[in-house]
PDB file of N, CA and C in Angstrom:
ATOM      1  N   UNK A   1      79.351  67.091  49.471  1.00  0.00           N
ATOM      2  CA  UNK A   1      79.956  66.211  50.463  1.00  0.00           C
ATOM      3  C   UNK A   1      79.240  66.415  51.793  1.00  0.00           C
ATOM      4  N   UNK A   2      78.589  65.369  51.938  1.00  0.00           N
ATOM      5  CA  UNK A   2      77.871  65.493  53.279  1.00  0.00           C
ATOM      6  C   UNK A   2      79.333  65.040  54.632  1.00  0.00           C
ATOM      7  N   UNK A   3      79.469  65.626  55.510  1.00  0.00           N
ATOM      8  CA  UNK A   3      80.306  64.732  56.600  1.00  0.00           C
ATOM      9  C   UNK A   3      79.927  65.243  57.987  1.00  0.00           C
ATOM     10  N   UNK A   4      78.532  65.776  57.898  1.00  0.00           N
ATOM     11  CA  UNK A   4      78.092  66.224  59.433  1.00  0.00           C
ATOM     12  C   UNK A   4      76.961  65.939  59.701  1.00  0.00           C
ATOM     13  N   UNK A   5      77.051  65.079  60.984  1.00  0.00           N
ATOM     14  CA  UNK A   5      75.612  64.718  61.361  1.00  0.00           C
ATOM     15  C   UNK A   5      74.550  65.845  62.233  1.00  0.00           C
ATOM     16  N   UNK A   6      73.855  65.683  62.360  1.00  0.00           N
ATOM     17  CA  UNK A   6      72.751  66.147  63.153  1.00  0.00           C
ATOM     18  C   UNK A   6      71.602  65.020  64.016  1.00  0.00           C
ATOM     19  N   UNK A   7      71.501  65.595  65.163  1.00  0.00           N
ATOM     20  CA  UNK A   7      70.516  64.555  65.537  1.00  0.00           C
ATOM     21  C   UNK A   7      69.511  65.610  66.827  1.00  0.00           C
ATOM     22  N   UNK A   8      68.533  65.519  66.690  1.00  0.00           N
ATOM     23  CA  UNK A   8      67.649  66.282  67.837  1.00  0.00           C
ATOM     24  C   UNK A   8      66.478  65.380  68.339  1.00  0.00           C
ATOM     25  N   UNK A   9      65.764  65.447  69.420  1.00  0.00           N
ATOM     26  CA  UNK A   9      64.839  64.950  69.668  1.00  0.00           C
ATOM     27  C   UNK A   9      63.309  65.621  69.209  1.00  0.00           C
ATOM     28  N   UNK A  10      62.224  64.782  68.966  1.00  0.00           N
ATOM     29  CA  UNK A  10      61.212  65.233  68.556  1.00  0.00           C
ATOM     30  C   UNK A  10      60.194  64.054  69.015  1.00  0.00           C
ATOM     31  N   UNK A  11      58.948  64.738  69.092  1.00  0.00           N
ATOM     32  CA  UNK A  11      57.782  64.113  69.392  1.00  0.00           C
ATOM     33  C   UNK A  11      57.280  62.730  68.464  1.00  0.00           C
ATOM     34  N   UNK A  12      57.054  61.558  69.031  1.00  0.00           N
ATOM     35  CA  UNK A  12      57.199  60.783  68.269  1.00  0.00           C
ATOM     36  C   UNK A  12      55.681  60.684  67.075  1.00  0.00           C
ATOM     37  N   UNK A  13      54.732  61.321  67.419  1.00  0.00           N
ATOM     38  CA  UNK A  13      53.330  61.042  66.737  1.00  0.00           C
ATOM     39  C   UNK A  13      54.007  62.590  65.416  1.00  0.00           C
ATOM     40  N   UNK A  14      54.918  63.612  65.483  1.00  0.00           N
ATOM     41  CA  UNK A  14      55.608  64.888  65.108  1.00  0.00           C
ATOM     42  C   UNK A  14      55.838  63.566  63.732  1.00  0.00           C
ATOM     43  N   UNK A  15      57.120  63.048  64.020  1.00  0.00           N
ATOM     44  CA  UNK A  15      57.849  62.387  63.318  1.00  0.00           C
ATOM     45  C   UNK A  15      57.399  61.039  62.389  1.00  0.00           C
ATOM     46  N   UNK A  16      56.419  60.655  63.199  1.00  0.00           N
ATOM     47  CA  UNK A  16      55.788  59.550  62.453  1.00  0.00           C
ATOM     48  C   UNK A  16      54.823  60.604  61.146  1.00  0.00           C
ATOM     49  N   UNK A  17      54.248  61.530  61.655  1.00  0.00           N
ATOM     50  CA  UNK A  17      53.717  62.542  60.418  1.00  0.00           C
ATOM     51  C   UNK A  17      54.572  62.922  59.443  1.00  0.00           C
ATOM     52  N   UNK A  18      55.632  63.002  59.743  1.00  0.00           N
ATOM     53  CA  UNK A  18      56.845  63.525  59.011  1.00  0.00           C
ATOM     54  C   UNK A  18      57.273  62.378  58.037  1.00  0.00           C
ATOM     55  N   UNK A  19      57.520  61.898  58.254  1.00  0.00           N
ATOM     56  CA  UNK A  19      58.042  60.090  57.442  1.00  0.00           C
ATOM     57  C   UNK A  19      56.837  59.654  56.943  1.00  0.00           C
ATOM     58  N   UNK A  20      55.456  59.802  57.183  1.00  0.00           N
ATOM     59  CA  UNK A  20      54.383  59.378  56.414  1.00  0.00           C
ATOM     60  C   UNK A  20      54.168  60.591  55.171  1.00  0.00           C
ATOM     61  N   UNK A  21      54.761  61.688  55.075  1.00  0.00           N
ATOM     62  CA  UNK A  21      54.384  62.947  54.358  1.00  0.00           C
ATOM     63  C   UNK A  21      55.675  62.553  53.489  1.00  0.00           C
ATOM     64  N   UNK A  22      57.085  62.120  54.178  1.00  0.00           N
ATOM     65  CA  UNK A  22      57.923  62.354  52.973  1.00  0.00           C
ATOM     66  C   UNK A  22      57.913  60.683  51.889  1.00  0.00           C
ATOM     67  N   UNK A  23      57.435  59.570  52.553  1.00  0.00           N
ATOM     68  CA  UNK A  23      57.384  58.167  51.739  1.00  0.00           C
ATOM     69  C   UNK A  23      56.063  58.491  50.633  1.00  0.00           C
ATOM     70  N   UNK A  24      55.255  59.015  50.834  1.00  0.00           N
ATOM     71  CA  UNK A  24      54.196  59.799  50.433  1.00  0.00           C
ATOM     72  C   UNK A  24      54.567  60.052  48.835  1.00  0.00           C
ATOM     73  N   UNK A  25      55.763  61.028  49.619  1.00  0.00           N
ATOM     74  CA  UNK A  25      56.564  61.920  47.845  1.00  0.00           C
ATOM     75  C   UNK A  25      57.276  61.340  48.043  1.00  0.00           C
ATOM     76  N   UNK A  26      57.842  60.339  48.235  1.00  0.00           N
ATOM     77  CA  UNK A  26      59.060  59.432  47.673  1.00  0.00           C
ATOM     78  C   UNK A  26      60.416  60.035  47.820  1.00  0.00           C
ATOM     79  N   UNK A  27      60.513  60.744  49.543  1.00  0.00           N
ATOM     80  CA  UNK A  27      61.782  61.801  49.159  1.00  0.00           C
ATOM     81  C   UNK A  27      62.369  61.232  50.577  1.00  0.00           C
ATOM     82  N   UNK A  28      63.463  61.383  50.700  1.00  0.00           N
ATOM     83  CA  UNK A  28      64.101  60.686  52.262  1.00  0.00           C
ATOM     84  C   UNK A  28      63.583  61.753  52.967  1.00  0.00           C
ATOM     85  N   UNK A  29      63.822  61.622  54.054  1.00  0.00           N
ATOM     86  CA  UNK A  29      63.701  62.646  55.057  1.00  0.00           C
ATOM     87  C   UNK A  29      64.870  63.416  55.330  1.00  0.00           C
ATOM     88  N   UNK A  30      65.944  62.562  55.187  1.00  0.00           N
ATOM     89  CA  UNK A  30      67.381  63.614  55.301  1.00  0.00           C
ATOM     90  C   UNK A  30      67.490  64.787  53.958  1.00  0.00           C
ATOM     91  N   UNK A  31      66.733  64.452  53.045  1.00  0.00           N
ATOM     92  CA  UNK A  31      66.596  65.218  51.815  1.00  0.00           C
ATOM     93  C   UNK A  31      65.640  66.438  52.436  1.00  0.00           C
ATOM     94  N   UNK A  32      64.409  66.014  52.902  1.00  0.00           N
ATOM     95  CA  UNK A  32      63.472  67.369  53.421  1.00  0.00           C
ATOM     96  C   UNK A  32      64.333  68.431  53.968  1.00  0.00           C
ATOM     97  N   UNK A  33      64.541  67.882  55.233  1.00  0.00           N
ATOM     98  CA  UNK A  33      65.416  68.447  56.148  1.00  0.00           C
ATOM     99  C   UNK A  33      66.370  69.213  55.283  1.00  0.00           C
ATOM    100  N   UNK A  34      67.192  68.368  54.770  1.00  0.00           N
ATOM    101  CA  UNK A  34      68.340  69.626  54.209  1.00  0.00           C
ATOM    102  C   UNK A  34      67.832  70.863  53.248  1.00  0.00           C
ATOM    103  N   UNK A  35      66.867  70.184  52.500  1.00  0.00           N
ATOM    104  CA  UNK A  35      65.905  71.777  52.132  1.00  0.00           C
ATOM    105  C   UNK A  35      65.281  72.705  52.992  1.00  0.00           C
ATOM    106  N   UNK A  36      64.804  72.052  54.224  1.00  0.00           N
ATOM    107  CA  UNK A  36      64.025  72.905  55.214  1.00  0.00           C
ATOM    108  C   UNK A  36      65.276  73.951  55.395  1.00  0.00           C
ATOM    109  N   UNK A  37      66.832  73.262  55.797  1.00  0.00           N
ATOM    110  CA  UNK A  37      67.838  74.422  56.337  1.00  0.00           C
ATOM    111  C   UNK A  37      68.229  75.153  55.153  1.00  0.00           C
ATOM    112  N   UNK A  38      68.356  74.618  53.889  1.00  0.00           N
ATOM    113  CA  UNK A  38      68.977  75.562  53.152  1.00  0.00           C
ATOM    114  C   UNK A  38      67.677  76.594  52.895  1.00  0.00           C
ATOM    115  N   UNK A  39      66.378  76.615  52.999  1.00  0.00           N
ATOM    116  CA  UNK A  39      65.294  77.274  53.055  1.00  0.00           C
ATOM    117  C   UNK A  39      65.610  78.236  53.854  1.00  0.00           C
ATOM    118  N   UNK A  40      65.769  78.154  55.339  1.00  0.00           N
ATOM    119  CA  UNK A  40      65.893  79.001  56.194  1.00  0.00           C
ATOM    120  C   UNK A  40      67.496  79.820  56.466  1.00  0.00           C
ATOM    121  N   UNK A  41      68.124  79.298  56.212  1.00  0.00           N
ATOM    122  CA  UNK A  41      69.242  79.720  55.475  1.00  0.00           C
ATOM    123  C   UNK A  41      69.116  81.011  54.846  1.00  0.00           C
ATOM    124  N   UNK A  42      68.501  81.140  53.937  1.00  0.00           N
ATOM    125  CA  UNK A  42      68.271  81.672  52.467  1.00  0.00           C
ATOM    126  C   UNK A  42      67.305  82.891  53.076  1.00  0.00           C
ATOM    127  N   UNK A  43      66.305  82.426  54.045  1.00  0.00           N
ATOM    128  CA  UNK A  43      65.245  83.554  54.356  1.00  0.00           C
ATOM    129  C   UNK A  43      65.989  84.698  55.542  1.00  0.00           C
ATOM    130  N   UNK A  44      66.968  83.623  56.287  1.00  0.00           N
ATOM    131  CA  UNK A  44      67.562  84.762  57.065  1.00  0.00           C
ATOM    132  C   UNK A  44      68.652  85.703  56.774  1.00  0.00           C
ATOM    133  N   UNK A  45      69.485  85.021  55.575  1.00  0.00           N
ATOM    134  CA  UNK A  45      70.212  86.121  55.027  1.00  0.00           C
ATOM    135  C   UNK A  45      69.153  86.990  53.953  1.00  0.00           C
ATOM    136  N   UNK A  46      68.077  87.040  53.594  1.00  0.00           N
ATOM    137  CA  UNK A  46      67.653  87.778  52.993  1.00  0.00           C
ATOM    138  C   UNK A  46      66.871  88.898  54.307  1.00  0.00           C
ATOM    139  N   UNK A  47      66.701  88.413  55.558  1.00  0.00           N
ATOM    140  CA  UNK A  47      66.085  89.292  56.409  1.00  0.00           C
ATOM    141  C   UNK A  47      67.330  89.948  56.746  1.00  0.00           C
ATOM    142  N   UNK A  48      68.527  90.143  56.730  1.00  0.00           N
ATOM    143  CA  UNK A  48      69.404  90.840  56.996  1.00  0.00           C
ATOM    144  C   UNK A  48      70.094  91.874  55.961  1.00  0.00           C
ATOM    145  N   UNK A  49      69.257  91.529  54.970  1.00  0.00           N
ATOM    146  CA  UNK A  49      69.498  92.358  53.440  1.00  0.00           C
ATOM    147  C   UNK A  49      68.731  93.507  53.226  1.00  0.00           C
ATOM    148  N   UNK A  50      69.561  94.563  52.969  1.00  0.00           N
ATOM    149  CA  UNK A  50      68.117  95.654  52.775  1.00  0.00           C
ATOM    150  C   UNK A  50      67.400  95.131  51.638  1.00  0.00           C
ATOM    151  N   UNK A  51      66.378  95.715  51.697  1.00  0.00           N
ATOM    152  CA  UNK A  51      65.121  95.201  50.299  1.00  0.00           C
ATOM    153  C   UNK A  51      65.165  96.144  49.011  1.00  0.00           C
ATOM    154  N   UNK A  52      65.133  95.830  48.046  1.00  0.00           N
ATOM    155  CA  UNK A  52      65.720  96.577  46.555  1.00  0.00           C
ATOM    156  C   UNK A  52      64.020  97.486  46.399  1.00  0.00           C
ATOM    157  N   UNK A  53      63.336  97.014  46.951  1.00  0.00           N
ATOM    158  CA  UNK A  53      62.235  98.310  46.906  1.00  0.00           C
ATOM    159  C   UNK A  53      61.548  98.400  48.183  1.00  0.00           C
ATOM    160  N   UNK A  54      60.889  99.290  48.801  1.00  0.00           N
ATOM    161  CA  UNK A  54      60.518 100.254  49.890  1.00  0.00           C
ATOM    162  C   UNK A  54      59.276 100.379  49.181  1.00  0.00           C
ATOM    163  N   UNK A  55      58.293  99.955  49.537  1.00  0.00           N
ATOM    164  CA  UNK A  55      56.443 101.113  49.091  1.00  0.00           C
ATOM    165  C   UNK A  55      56.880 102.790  49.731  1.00  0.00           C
ATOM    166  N   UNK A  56      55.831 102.902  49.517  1.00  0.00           N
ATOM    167  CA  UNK A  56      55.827 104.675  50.095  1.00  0.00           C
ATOM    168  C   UNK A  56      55.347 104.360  51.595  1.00  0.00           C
ATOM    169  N   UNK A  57      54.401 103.245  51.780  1.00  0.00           N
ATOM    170  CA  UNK A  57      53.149 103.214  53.019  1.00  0.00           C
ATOM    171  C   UNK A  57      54.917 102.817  54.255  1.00  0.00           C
ATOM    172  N   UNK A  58      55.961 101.808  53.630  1.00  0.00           N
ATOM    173  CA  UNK A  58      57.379 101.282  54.055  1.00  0.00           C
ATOM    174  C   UNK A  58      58.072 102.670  54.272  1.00  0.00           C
ATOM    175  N   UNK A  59      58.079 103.768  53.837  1.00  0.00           N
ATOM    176  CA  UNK A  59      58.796 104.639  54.052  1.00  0.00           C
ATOM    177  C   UNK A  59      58.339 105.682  54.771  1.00  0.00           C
ATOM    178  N   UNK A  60      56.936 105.570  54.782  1.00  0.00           N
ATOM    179  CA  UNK A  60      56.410 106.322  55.849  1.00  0.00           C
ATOM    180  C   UNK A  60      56.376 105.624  57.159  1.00  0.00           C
ATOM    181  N   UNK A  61      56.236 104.626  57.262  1.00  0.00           N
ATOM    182  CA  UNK A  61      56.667 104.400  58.863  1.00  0.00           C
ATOM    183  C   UNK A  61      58.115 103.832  58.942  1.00  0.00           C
ATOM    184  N   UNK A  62      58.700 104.375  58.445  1.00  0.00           N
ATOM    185  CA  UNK A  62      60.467 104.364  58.886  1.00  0.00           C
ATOM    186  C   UNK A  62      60.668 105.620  58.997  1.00  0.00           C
ATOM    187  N   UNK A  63      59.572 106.694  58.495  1.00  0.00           N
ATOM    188  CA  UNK A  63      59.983 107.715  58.974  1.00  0.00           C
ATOM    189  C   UNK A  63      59.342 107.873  60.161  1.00  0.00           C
ATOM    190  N   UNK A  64      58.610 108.014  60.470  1.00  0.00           N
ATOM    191  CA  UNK A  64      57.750 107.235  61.764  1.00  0.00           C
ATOM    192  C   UNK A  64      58.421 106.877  63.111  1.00  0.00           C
ATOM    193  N   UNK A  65      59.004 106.188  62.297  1.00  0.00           N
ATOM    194  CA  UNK A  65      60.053 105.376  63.648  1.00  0.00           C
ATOM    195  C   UNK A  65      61.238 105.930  63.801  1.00  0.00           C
ATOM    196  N   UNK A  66      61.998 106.665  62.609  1.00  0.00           N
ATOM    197  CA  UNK A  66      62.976 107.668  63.098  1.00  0.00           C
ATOM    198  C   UNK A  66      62.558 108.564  63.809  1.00  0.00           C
ATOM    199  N   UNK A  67      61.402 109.252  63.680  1.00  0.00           N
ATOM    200  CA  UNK A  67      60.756 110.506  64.462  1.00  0.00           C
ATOM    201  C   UNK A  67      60.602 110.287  66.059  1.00  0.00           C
ATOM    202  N   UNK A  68      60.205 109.183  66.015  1.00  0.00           N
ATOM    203  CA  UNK A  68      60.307 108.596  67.579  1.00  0.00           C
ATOM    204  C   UNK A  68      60.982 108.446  68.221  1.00  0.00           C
ATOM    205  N   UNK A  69      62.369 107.840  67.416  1.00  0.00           N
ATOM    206  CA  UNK A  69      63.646 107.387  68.485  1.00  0.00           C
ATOM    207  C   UNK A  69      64.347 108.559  68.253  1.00  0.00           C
ATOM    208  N   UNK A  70      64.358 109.080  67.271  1.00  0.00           N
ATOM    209  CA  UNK A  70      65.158 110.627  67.819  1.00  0.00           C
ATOM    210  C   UNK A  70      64.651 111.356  68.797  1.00  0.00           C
ATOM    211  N   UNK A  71      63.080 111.412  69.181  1.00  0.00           N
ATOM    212  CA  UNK A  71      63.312 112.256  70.541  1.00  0.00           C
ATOM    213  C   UNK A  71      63.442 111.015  71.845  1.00  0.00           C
ATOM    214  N   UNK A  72      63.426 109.834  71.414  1.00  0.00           N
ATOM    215  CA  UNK A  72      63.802 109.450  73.002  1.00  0.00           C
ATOM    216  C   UNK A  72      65.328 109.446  72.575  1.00  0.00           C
ATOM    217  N   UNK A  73      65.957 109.076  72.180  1.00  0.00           N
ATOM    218  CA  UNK A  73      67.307 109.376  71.977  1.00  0.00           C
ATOM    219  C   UNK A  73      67.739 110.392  72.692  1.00  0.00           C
ATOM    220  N   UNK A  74      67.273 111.697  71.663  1.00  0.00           N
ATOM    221  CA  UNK A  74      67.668 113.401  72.770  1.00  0.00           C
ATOM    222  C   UNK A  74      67.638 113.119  74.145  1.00  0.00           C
ATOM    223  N   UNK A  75      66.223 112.478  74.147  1.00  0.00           N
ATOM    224  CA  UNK A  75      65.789 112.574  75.809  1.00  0.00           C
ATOM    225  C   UNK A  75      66.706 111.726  76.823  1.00  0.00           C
ATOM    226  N   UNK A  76      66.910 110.235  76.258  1.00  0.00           N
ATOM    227  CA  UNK A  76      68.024 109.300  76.898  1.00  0.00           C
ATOM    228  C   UNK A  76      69.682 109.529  77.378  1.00  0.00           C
ATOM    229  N   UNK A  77      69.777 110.250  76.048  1.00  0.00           N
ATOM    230  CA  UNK A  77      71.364 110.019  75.703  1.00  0.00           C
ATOM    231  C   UNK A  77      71.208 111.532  74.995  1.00  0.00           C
ATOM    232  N   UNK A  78      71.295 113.099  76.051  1.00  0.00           N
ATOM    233  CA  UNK A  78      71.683 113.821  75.235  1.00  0.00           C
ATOM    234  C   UNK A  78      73.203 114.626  75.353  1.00  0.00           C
ATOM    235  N   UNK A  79      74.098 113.630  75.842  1.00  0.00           N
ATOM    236  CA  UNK A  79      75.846 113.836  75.510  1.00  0.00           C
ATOM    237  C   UNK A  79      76.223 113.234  74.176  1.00  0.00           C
ATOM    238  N   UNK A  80      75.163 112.082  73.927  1.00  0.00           N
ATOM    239  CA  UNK A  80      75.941 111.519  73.063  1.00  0.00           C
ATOM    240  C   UNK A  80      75.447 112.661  70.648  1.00  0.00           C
ATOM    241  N   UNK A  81      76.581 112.265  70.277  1.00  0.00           N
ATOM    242  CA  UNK A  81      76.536 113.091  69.117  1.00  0.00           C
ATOM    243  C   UNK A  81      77.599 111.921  68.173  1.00  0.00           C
ATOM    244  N   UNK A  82      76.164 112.201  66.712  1.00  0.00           N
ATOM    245  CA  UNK A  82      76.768 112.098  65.633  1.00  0.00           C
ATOM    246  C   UNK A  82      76.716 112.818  64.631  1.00  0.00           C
ATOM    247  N   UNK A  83      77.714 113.193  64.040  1.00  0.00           N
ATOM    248  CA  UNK A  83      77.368 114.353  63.206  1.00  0.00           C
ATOM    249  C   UNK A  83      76.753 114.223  62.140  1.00  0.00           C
ATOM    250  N   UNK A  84      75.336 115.462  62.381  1.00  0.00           N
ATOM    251  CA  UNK A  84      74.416 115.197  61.165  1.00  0.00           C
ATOM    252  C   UNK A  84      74.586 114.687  59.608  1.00  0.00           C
ATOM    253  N   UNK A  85      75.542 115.261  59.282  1.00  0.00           N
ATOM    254  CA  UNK A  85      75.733 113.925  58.195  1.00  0.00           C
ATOM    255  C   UNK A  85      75.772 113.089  57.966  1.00  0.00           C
ATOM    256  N   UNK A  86      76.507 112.508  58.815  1.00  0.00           N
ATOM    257  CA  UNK A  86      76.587 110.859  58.811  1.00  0.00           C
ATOM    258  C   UNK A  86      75.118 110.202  58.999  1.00  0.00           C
ATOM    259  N   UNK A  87      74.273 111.377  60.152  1.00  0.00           N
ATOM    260  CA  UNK A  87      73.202 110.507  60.322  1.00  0.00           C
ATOM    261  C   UNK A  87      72.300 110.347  59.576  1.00  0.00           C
ATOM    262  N   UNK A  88      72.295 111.977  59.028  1.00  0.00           N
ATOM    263  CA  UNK A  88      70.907 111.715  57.562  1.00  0.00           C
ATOM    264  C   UNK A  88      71.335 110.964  56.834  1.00  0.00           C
ATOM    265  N   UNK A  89      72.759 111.064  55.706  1.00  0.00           N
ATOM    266  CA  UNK A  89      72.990 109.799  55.262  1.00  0.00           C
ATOM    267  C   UNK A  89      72.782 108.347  55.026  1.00  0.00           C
ATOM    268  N   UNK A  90      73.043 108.190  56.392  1.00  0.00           N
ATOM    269  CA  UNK A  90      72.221 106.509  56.788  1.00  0.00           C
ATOM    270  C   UNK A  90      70.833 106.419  56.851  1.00  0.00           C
ATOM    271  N   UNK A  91      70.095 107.668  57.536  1.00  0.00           N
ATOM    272  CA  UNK A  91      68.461 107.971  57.758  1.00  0.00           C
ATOM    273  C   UNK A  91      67.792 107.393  55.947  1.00  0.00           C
ATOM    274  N   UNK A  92      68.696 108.542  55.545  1.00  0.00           N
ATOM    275  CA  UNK A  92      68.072 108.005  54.156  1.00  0.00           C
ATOM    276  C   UNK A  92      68.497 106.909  53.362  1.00  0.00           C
ATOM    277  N   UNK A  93      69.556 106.232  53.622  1.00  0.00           N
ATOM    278  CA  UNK A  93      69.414 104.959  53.627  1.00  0.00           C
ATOM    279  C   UNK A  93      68.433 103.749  53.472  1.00  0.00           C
ATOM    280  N   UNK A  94      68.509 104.006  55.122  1.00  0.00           N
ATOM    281  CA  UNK A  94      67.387 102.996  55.710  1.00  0.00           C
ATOM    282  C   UNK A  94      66.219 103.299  55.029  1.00  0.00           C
ATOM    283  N   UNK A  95      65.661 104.158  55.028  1.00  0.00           N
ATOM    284  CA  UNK A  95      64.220 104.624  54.683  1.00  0.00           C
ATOM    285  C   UNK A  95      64.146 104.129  53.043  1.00  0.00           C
ATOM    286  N   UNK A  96      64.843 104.205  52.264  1.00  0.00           N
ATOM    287  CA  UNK A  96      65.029 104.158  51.087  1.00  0.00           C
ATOM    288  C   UNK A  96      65.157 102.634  50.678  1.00  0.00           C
ATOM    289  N   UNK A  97      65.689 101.660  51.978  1.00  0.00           N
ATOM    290  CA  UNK A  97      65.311 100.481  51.542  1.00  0.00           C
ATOM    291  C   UNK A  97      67.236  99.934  50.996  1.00  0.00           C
ATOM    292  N   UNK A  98      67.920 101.231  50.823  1.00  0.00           N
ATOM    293  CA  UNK A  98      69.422 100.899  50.645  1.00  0.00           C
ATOM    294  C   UNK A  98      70.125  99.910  51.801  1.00  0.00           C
ATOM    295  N   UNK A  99      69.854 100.597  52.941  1.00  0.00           N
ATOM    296  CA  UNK A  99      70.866  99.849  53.643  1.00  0.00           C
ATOM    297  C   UNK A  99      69.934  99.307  55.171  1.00  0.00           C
ATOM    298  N   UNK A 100      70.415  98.027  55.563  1.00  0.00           N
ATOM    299  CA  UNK A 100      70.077  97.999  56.845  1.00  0.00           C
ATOM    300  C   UNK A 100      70.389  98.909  57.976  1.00  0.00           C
ATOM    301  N   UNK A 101      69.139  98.614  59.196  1.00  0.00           N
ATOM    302  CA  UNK A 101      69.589  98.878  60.065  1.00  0.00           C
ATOM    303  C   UNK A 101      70.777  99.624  60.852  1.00  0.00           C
ATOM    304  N   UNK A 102      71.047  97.652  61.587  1.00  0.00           N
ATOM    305  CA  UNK A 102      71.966  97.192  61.509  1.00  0.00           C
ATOM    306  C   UNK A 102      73.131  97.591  61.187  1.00  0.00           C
ATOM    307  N   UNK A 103      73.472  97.773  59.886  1.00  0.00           N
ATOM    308  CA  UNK A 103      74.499  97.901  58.636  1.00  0.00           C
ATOM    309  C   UNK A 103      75.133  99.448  59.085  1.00  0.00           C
ATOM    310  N   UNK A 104      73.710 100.040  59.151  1.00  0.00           N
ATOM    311  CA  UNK A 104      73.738 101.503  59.170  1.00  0.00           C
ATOM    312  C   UNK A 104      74.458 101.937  60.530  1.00  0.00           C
ATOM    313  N   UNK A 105      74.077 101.307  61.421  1.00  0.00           N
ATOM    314  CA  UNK A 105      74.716 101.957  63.055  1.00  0.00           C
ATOM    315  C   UNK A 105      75.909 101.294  63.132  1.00  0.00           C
ATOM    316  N   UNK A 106      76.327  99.655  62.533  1.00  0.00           N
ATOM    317  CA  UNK A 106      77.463  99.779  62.267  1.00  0.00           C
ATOM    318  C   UNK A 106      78.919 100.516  61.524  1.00  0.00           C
ATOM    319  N   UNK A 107      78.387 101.362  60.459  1.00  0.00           N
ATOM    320  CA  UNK A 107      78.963 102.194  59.583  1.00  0.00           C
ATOM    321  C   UNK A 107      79.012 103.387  60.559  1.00  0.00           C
ATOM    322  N   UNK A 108      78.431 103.725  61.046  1.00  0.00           N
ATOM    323  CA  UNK A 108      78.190 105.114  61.628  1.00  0.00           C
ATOM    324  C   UNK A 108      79.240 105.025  63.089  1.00  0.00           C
ATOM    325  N   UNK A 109      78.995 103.975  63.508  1.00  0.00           N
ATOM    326  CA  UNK A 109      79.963 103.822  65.338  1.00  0.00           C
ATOM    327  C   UNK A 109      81.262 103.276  64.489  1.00  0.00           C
ATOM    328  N   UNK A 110      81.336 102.614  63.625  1.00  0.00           N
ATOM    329  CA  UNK A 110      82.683 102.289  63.889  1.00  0.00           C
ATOM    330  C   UNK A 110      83.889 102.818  64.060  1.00  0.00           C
ATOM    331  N   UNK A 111      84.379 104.022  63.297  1.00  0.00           N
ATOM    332  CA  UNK A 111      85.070 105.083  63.552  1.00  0.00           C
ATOM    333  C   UNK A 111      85.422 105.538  65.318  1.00  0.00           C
ATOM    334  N   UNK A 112      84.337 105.695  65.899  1.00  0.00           N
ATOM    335  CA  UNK A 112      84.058 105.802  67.010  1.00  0.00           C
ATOM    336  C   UNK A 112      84.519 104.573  67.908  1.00  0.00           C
ATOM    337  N   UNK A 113      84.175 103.346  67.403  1.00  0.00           N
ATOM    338  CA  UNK A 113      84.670 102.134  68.556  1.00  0.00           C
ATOM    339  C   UNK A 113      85.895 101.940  68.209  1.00  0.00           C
ATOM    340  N   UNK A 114      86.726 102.086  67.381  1.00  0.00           N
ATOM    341  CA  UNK A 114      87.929 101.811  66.650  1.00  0.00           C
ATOM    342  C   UNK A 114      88.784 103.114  67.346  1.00  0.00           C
ATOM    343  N   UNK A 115      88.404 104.291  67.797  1.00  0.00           N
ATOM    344  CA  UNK A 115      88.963 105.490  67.715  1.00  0.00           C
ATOM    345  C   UNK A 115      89.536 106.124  66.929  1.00  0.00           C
ATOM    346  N   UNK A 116      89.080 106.436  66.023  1.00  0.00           N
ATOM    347  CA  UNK A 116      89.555 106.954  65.078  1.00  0.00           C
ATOM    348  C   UNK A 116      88.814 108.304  65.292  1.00  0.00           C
ATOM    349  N   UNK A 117      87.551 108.531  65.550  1.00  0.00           N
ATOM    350  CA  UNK A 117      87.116 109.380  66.194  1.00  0.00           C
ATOM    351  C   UNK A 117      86.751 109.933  67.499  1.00  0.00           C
ATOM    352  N   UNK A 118      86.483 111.267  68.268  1.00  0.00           N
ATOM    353  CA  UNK A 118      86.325 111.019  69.526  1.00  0.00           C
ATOM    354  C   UNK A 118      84.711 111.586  69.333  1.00  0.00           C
ATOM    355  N   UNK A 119      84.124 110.754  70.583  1.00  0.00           N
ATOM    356  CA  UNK A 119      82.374 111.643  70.989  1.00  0.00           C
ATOM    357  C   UNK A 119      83.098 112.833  71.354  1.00  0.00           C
ATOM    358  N   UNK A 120      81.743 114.134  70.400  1.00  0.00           N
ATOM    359  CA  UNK A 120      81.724 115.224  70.976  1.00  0.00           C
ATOM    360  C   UNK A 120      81.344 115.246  72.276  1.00  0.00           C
TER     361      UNK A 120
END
């Protein structure tokens, strides 16, 4: 059930390329389009997904990059504390390709923004 429009402006020599590429393949243009979004759709919930495999060359610079922000971390913010468990936990996580980011610092603060816990 389609019941939502869209409308944007675009360059008109853009669009005339566009409508000569889709009469071409015999496909509407409201048809492209809705593949272009469900395309991108699809790529950005997969960029928010951890990835089911990690290379080694992927896990060496996530370790890399943990090594880094833990000492500006210390150096930035050294009141703030999470307890090492929680953090390797997630460390290896991430590195491993299990869990996002993201995912990960959310799991880890929430306790904390919720109060359920207090900062040491």
């Amino acid at each position: 059930m389609k019941d939502f429009a869209v409308s944007f402006r675009v360059e008109p020599d853009l669009y005339a390329e566009f409508k000569r590429a889709t009469e071409q393949n015999h496909t509407p243009v409201a048809q492209v389009l809705r593949g272009f979004m469900r395309g991108y759709v699809a790529w950005a919930q997969q960029q928010n997904q951890p990835h089911s495999f990690v290379s080694e060359e992927e896990k060496q610079r996530r370790e890399a990059a943990f090594r880094n922000a833990e000492g500006s971390a210390a150096h930035e913010f050294p009141d703030d504390y999470v307890p090492p468990s929680e953090y390797f936990e997630a460390r290896a996580k991430i590195i491993a390709g299990e869990m996002s980011t993201q995912d990960a610092l959310d799991e880890i603060l929430a306790p904390y923004k919720s109060g359920a816990k207090a900062v040491a």
